[in-house]
PDB file of N, CA and C in Angstrom:
ATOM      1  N   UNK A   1      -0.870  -3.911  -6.891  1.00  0.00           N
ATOM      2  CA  UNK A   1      -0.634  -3.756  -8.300  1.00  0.00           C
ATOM      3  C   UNK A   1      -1.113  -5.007  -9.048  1.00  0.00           C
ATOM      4  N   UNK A   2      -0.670  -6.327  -8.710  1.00  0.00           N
ATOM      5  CA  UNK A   2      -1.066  -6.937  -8.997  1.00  0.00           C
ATOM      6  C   UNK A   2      -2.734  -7.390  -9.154  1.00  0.00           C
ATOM      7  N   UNK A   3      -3.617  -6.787  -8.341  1.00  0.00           N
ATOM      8  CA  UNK A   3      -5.131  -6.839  -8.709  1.00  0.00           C
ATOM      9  C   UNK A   3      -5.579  -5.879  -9.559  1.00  0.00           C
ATOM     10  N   UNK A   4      -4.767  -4.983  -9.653  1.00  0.00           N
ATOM     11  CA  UNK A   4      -5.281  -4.198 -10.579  1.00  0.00           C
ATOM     12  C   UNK A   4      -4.562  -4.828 -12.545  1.00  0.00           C
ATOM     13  N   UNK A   5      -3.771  -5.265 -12.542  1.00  0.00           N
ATOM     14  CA  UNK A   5      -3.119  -5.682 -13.119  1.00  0.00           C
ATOM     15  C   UNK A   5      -4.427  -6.971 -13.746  1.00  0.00           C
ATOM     16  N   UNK A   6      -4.571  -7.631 -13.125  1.00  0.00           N
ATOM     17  CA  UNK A   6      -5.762  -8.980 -13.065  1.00  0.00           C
ATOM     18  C   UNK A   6      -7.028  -8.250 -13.040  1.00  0.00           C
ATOM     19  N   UNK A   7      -7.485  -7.267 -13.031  1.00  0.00           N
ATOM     20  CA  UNK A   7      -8.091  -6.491 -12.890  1.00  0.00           C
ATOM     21  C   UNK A   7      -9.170  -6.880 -11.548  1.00  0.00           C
ATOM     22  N   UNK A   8      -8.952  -7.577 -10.779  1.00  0.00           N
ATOM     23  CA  UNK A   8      -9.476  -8.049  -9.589  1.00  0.00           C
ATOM     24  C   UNK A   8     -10.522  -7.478  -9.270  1.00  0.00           C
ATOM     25  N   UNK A   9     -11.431  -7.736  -8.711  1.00  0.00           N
ATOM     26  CA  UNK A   9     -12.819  -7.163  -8.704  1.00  0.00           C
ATOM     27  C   UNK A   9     -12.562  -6.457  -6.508  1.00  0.00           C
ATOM     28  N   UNK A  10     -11.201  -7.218  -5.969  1.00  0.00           N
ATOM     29  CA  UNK A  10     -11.020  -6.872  -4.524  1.00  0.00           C
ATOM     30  C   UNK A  10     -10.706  -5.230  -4.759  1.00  0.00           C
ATOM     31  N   UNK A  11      -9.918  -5.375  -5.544  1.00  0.00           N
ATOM     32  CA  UNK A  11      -9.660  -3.660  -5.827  1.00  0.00           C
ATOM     33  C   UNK A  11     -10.869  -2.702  -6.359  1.00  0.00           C
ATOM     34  N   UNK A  12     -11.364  -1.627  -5.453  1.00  0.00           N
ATOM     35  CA  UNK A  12     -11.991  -0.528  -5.587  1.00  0.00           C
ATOM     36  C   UNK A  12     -11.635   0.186  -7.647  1.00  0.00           C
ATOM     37  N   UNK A  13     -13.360   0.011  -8.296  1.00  0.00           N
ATOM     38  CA  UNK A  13     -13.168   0.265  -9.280  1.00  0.00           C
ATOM     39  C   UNK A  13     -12.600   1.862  -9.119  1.00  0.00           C
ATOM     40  N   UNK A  14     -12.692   2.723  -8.106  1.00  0.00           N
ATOM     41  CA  UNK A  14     -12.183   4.225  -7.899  1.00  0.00           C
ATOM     42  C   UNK A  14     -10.488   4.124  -7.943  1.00  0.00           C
ATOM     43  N   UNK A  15      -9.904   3.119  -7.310  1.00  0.00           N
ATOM     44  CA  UNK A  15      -8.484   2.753  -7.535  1.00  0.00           C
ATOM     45  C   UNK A  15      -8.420   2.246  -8.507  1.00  0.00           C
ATOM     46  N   UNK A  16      -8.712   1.497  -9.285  1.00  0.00           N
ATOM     47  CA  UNK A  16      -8.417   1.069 -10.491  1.00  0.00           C
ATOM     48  C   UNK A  16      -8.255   2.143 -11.692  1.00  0.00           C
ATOM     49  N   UNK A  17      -9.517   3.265 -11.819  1.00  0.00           N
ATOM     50  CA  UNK A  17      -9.257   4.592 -12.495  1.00  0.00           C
ATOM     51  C   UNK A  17      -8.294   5.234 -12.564  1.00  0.00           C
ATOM     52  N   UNK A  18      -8.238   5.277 -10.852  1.00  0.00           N
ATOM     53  CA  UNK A  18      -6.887   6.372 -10.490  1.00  0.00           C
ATOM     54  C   UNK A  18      -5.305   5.344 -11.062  1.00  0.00           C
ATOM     55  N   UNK A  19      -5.157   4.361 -10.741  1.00  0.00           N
ATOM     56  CA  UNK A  19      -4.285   3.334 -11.325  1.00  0.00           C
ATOM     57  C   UNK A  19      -4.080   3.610 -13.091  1.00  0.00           C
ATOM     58  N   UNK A  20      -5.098   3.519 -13.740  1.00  0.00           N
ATOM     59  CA  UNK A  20      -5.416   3.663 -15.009  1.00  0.00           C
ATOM     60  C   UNK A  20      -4.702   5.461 -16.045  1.00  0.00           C
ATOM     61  N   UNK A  21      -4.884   6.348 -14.891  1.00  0.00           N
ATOM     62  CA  UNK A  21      -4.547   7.314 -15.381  1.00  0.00           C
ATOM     63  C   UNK A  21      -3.728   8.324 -15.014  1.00  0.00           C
ATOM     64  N   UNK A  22      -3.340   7.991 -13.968  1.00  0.00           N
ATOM     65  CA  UNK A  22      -2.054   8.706 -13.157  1.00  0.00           C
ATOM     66  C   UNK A  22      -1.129   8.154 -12.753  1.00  0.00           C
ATOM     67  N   UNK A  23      -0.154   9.745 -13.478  1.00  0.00           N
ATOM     68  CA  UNK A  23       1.062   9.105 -14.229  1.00  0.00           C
ATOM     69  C   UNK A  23       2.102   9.228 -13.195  1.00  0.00           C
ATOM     70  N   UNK A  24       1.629   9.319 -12.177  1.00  0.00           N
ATOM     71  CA  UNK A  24       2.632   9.062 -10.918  1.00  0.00           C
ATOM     72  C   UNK A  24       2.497   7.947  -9.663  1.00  0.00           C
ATOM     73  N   UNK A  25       2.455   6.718 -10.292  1.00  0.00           N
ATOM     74  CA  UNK A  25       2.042   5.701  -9.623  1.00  0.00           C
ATOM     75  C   UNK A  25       3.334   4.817  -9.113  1.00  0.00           C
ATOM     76  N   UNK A  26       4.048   4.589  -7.348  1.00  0.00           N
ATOM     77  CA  UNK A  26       4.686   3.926  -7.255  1.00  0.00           C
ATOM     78  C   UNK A  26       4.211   2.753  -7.067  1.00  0.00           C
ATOM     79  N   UNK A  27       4.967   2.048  -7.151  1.00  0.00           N
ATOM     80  CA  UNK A  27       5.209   0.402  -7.057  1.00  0.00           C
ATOM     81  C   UNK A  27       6.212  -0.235  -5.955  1.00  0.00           C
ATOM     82  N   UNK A  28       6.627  -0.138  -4.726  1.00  0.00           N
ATOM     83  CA  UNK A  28       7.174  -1.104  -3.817  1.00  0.00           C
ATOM     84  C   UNK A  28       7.695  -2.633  -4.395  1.00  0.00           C
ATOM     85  N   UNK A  29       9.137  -2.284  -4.713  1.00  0.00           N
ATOM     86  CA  UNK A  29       9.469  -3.725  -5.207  1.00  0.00           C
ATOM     87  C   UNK A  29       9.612  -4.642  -3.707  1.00  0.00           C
ATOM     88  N   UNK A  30      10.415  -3.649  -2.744  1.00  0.00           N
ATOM     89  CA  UNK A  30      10.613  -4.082  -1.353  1.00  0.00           C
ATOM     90  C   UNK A  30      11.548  -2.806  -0.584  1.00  0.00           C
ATOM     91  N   UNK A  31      11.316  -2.757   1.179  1.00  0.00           N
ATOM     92  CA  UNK A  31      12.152  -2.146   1.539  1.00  0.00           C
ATOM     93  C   UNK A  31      12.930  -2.582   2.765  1.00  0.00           C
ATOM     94  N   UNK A  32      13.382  -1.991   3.605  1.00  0.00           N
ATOM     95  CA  UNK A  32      13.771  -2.091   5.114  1.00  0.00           C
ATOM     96  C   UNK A  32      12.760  -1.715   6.261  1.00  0.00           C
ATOM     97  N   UNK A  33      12.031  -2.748   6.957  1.00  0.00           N
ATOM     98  CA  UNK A  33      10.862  -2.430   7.553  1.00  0.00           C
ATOM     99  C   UNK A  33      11.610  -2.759   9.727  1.00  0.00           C
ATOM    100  N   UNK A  34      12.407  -2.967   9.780  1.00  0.00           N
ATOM    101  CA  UNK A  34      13.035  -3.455  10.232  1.00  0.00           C
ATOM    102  C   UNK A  34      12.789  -2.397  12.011  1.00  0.00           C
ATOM    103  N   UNK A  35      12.673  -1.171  11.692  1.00  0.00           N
ATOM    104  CA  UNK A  35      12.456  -0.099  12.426  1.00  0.00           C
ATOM    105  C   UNK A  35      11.126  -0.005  13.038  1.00  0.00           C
ATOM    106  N   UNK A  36      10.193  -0.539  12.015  1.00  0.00           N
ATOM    107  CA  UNK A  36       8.597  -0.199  12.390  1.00  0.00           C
ATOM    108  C   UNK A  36       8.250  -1.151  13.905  1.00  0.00           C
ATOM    109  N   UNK A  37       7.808  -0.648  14.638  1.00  0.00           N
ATOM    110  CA  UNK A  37       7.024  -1.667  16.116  1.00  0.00           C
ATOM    111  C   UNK A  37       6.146  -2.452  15.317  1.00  0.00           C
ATOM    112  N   UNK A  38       6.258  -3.811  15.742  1.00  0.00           N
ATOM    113  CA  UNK A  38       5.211  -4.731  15.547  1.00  0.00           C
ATOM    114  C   UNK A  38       4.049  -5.376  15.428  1.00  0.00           C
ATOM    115  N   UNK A  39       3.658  -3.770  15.536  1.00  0.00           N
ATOM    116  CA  UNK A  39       2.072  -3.671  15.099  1.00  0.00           C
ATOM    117  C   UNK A  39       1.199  -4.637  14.704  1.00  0.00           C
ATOM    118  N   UNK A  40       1.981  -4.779  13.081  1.00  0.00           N
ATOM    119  CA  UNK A  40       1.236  -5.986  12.561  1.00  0.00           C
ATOM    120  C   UNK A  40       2.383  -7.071  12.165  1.00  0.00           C
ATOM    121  N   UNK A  41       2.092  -8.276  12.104  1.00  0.00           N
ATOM    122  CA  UNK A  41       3.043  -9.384  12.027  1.00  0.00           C
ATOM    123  C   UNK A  41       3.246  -9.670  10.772  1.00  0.00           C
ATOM    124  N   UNK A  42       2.410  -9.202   9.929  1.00  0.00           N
ATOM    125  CA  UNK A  42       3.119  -9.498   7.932  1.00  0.00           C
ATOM    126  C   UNK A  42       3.918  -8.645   7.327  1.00  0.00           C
ATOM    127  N   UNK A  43       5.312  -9.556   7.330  1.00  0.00           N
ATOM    128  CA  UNK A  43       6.363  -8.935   7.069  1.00  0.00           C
ATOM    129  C   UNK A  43       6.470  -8.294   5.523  1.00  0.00           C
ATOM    130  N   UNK A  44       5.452  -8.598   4.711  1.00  0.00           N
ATOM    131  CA  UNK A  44       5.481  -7.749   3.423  1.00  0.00           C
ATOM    132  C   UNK A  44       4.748  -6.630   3.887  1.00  0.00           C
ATOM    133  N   UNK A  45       3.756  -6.448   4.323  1.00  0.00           N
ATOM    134  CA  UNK A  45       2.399  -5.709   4.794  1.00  0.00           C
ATOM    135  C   UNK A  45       3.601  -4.281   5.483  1.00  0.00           C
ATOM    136  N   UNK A  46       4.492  -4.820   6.167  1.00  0.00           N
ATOM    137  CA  UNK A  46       5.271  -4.142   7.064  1.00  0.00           C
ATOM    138  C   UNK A  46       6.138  -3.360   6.134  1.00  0.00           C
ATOM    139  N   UNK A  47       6.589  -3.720   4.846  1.00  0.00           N
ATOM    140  CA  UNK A  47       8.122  -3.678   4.133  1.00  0.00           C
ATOM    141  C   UNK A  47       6.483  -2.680   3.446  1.00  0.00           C
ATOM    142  N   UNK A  48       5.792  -2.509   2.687  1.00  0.00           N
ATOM    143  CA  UNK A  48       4.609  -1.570   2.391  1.00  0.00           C
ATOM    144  C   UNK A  48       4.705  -0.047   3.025  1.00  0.00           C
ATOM    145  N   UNK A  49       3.871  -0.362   4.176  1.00  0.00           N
ATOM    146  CA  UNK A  49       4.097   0.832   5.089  1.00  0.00           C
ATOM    147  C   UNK A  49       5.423   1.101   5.568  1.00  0.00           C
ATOM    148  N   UNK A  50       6.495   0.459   5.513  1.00  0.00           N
ATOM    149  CA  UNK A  50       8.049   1.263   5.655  1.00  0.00           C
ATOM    150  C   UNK A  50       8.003   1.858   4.418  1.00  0.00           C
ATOM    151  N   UNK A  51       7.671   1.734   3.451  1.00  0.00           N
ATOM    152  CA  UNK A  51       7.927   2.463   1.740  1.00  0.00           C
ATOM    153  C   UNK A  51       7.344   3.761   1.745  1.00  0.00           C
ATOM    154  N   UNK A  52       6.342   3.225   1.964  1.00  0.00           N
ATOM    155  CA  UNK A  52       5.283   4.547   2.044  1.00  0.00           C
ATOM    156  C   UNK A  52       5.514   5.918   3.363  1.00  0.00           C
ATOM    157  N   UNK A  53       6.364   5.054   4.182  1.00  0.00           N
ATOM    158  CA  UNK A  53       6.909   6.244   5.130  1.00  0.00           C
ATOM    159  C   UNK A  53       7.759   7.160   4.462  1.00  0.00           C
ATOM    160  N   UNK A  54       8.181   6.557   4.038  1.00  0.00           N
ATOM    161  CA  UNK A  54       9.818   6.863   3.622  1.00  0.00           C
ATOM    162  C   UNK A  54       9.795   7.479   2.456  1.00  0.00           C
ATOM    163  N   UNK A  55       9.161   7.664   1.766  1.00  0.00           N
ATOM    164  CA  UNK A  55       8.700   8.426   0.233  1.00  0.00           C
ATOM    165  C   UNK A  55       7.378   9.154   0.458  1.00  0.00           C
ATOM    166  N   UNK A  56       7.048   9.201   1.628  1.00  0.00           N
ATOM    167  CA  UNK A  56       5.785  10.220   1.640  1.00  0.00           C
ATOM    168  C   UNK A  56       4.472   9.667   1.008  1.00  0.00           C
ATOM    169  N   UNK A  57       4.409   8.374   0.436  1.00  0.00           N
ATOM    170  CA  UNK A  57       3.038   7.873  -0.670  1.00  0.00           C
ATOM    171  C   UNK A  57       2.158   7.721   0.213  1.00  0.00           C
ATOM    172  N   UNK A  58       0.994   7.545  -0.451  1.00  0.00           N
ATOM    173  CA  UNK A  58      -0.414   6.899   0.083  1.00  0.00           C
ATOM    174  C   UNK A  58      -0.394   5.641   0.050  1.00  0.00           C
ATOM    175  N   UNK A  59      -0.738   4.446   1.159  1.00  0.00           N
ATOM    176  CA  UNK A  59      -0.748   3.176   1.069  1.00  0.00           C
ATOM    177  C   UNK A  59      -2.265   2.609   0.571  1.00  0.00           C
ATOM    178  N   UNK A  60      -2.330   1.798  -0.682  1.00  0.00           N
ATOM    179  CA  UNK A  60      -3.491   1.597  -0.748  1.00  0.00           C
ATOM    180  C   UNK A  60      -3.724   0.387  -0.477  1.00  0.00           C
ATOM    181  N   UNK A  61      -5.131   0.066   0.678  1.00  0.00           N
ATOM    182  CA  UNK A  61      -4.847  -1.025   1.414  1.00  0.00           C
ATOM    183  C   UNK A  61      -6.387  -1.662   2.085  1.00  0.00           C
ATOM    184  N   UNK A  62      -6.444  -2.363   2.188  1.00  0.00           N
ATOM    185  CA  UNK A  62      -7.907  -2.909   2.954  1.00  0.00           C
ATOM    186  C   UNK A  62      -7.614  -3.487   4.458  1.00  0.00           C
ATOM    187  N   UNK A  63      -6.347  -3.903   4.633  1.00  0.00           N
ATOM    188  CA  UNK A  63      -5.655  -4.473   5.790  1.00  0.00           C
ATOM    189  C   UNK A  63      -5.949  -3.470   6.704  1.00  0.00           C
ATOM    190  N   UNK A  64      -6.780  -3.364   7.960  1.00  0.00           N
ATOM    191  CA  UNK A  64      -7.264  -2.726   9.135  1.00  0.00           C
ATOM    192  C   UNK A  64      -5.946  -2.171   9.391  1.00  0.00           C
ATOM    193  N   UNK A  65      -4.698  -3.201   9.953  1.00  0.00           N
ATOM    194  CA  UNK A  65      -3.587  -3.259  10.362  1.00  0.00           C
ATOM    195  C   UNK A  65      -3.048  -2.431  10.152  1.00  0.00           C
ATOM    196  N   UNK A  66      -2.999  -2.033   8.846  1.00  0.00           N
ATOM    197  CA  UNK A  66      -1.567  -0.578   8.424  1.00  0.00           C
ATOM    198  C   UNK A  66      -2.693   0.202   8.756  1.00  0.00           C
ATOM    199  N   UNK A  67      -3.927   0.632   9.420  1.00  0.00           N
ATOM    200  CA  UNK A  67      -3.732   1.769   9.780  1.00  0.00           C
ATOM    201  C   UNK A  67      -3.148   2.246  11.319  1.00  0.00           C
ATOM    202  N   UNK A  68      -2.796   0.942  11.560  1.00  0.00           N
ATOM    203  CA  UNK A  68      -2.178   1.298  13.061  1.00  0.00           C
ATOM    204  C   UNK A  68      -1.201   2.119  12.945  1.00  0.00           C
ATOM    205  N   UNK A  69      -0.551   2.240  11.647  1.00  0.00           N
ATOM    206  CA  UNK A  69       0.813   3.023  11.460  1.00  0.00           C
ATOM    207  C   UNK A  69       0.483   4.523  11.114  1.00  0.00           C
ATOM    208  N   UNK A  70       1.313   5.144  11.001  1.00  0.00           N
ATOM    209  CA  UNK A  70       1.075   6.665  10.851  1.00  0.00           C
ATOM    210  C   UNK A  70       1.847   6.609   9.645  1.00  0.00           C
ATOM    211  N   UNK A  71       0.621   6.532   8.265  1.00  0.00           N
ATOM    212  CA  UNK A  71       0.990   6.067   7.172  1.00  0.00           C
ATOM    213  C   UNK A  71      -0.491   7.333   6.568  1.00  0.00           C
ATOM    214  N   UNK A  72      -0.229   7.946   5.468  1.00  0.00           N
ATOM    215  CA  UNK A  72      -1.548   7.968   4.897  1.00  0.00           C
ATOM    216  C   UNK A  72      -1.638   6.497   4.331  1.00  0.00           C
ATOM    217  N   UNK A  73      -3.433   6.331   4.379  1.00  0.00           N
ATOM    218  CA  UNK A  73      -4.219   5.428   3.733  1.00  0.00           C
ATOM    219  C   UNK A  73      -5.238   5.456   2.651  1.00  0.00           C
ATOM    220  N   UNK A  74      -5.050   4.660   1.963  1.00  0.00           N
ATOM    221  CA  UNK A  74      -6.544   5.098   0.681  1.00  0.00           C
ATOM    222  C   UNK A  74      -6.883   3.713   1.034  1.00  0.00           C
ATOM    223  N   UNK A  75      -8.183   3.597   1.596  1.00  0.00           N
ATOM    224  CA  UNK A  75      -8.532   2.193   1.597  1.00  0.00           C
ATOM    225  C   UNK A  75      -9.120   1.671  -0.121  1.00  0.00           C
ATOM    226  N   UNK A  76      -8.545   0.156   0.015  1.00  0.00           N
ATOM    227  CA  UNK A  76      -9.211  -0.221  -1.197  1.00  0.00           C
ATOM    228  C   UNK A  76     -10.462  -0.829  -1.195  1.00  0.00           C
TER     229      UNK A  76
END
């Protein structure tokens, strides 16, 4: 959120659109990641893909890592 926010050039101008105009966009303030195997070792990265389990969302992400999880992905 935050690159899109900065309008960051890392973020995919196709995510940025979709960011821009759909009106169902969550935001992950934080969750309980606590369950997930240790896949990957970044504990925000982790508290992400626990959110996105758990509410069904798409993770949008460039990190190889969350796709180890059985997460949908939209790469950015």
């Amino acid at each position: 959120m935050l690159w899109w926010l900065a309008d960051d050039p890392t973020l995919a101008d196709d995510i940025k659109d979709r960011l821009d105009h759909e009106p169902d966009v969550y935001v992950s303030a934080a969750t309980t990641a606590g369950r997930l195997p240790m896949t990957h070792r970044d504990p925000f990265d982790r508290m992400l893909v626990a959110q996105a389990q758990c509410e069904d969302l798409t993770l949008v992400t460039w990190d190889e890592n969350c796709r180890r999880y059985t997460v949908a992905i939209l790469p950015a």
